[in-house]
Protein backbone atom coordinates (compact mmCIF):
# COMPACT_ATOMS: atom_id res chain seq x y z
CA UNK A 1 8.38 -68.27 -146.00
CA UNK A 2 7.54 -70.28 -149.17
CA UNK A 3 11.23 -70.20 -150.63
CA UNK A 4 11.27 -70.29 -154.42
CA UNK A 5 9.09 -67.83 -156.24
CA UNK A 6 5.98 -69.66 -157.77
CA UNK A 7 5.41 -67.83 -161.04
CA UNK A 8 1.53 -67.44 -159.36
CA UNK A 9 -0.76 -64.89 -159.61
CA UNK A 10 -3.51 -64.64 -156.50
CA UNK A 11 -6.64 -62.80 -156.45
CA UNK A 12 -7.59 -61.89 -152.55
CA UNK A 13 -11.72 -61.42 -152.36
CA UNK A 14 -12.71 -59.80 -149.36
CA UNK A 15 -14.90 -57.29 -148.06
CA UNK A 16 -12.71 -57.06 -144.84
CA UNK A 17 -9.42 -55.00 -145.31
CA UNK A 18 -8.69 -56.50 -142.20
CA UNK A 19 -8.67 -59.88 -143.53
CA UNK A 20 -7.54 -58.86 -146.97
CA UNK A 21 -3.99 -57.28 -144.85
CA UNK A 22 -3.70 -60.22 -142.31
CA UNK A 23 -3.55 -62.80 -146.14
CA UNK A 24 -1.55 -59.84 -147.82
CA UNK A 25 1.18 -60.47 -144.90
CA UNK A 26 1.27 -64.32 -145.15
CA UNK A 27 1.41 -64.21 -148.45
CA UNK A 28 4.33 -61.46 -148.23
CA UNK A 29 8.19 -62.25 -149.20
CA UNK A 30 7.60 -62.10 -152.57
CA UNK A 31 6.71 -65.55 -153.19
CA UNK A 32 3.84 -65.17 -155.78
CA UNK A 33 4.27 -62.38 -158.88
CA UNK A 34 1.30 -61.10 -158.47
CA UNK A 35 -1.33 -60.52 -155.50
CA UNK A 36 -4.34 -58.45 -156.03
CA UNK A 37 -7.59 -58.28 -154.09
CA UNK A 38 -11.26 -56.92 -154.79
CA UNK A 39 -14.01 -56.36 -152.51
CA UNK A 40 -16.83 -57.74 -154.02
CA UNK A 41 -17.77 -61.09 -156.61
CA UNK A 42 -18.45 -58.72 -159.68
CA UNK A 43 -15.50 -57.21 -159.10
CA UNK A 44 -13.65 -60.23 -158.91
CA UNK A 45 -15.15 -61.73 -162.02
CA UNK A 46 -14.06 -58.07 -163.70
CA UNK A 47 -10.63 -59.11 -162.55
CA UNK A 48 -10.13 -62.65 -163.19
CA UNK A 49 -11.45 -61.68 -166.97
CA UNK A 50 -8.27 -59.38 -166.82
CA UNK A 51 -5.74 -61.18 -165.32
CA UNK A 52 -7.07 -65.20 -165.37
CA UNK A 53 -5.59 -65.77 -161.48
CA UNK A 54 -3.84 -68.41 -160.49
CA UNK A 55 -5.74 -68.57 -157.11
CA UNK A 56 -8.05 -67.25 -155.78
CA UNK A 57 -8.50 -66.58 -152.01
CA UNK A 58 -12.26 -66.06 -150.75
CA UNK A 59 -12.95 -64.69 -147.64
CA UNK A 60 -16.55 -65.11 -147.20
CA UNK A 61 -19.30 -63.36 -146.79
CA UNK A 62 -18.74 -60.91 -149.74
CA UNK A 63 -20.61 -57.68 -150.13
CA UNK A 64 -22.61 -58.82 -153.22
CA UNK A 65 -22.81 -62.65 -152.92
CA UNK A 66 -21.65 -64.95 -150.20
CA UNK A 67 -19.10 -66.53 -152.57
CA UNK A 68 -20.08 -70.49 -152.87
CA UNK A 69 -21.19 -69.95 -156.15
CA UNK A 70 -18.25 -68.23 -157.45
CA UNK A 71 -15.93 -70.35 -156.60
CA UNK A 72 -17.63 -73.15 -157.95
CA UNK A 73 -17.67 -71.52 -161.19
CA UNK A 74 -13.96 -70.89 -160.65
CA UNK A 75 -13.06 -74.49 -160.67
CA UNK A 76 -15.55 -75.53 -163.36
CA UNK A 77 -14.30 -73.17 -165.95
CA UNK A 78 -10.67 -73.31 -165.29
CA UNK A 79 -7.61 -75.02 -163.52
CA UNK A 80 -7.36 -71.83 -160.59
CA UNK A 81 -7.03 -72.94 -157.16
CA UNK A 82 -9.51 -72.10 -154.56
CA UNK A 83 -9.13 -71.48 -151.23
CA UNK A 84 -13.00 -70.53 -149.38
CA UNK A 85 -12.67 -68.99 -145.82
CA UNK A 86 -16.04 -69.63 -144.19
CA UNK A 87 -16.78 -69.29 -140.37
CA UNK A 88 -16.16 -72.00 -138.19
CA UNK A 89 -19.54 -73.05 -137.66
CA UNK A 90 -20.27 -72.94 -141.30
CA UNK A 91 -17.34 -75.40 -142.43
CA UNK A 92 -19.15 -78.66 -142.84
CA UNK A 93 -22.13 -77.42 -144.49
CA UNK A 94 -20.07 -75.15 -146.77
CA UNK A 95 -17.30 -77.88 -147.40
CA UNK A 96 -19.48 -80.45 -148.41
CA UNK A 97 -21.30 -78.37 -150.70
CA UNK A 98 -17.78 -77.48 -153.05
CA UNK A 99 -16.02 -79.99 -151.92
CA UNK A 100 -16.91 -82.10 -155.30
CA UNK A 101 -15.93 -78.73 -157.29
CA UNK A 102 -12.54 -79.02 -156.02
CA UNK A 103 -12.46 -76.32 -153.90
CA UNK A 104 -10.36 -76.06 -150.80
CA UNK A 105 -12.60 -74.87 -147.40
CA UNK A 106 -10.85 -73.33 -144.38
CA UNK A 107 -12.66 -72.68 -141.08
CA UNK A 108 -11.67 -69.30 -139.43
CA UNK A 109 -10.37 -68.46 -137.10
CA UNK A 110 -7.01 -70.11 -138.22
CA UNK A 111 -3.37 -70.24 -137.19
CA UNK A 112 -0.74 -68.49 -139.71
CA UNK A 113 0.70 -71.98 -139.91
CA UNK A 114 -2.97 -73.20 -140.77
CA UNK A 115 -3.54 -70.63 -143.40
CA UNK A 116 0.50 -71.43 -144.82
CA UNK A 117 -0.24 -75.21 -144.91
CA UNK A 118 -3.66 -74.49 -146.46
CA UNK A 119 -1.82 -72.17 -149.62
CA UNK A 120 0.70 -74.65 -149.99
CA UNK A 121 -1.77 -77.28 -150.52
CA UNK A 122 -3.88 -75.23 -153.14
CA UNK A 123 -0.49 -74.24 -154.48
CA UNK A 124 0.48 -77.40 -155.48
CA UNK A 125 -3.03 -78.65 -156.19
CA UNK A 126 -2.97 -76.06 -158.60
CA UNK A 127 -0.01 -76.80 -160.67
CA UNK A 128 -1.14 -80.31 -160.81
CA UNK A 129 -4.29 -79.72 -162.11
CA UNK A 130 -2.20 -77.22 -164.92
CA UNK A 131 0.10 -80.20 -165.25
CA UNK A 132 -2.99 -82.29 -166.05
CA UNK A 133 -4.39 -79.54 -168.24
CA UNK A 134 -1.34 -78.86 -170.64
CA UNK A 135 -1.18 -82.87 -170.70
CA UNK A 136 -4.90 -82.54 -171.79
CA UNK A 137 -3.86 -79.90 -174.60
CA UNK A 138 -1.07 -82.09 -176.25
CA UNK A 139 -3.04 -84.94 -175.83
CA UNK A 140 -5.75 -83.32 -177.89
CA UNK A 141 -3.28 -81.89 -180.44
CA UNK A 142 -1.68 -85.20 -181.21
CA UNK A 143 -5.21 -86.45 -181.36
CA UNK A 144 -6.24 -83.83 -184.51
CA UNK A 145 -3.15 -84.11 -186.38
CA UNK A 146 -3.79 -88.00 -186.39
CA UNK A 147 -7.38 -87.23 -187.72
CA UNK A 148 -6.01 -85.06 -190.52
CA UNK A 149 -3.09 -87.63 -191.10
CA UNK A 150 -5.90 -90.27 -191.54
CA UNK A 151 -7.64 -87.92 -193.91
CA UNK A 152 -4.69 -87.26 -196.28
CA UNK A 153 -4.05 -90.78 -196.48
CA UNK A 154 -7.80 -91.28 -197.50
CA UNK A 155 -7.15 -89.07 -200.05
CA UNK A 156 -3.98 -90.24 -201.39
CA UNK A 157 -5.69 -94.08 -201.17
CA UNK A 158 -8.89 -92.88 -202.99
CA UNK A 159 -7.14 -90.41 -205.56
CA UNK A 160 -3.73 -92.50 -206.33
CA UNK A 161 -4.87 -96.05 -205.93
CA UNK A 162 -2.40 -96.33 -202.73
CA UNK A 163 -2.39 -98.67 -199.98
CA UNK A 164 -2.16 -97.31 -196.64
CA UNK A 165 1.16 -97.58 -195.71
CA UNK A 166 2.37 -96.34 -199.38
CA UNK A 167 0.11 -93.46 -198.53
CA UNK A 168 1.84 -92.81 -194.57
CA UNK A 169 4.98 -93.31 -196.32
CA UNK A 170 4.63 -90.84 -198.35
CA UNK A 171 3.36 -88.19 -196.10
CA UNK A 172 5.97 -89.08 -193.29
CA UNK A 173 9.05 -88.52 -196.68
CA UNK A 174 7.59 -85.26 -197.69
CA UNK A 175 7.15 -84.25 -194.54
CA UNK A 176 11.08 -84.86 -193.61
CA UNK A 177 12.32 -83.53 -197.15
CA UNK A 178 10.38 -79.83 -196.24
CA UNK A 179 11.59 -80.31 -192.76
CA UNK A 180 7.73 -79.83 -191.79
CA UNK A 181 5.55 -81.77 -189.37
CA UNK A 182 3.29 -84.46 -190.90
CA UNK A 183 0.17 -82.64 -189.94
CA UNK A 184 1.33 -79.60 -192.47
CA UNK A 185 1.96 -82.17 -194.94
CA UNK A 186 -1.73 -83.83 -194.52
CA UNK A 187 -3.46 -80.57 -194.22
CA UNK A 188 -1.66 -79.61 -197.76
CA UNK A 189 -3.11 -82.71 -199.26
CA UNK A 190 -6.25 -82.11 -197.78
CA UNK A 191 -6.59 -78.79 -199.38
CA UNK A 192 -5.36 -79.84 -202.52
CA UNK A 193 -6.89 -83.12 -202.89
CA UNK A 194 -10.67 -82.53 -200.85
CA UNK A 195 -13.23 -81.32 -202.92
């Protein structure tokens, strides 16, 4: 049905087993590596501790919670897809209340080709928002290794009368002569050097 594997975990909340084994089957063929499901919201927050899910399917109304509020929380604190089932008469109110959370509403009763669409669509919402993410993360690495860079060649300017770009020089030389990233290099100064 979906082709390739997606290296995807999915976390199926529903009180209804009979909803929880109509989703089971589409999402059947082995397309995801992982598909769980829990009954309730605590015991969906117990999971996604455990296993941090991909996506997560809600089929609402939950025993505990009617599940708006998770799944807000699910997009705030992480980059898991999420796809809300609410009753058809519910969609608009629902959808424009998570809409702006980035989460994905579906009106049942649906078509299989419906639901398929809708997972595809949070499928590759999802790894664009983890594309974005890991961006975000190198992004922010690059960033703090230019802010200790900048701080060793403080150092070096303060402590051995260098100019700036005698200072980068020399922490971009030693850092190819040890075969070591500047950032090592800087933090070494740093330590050495900072009092």
């Amino acid at each position: 049905m979906y082709g390739d594997k997606y290296d995807l975990s999915v976390l199926i909340v529903s009180s209804s087993e009979k909803a929880e084994d109509y989703l089971r089957e589409v999402l059947s063929g082995g397309a995801f590596s992982l598909v769980k499901s829990a009954k309730s919201v605590s015991e969906a927050k117990r999971m996604q501790l455990e296993n941090q899910f991909d996506i997560v399917i809600i089929n609402t109304p939950l025993t505990d919670d009617f599940g708006i509020e998770f799944a807000e929380q699910l997009c705030e604190d992480s980059s898991v897809g999420v796809l809300l089932f609410v009753k058809n008469e519910l969609f608009e109110q629902v959808s424009y209340k998570v809409e702006n959370y980035g989460v994905l509403t579906f009106a049942r009763p649906g078509t299989r080709q419906s639901i398929t669409q809708a997972i595809r669509l949070l499928v590759a919402t999802h790894n664009r928002l983890a594309a974005f993410e890991k961006r975000a993360v190198k992004l922010e690495a690059k960033m703090k290794e230019i802010r200790l860079i900048n701080r060793a060649k403080w150092l070096l300017i303060d402590r051995f009368n260098m100019s700036e770009a005698e200072a980068h020089k020399y922490i971009e030389k030693t850092a190819m002569d040890n075969c070591v990233s500047r950032g090592e290099i800087a933090e070494n100064i740093i330590r050495t050097y900072e009092s």
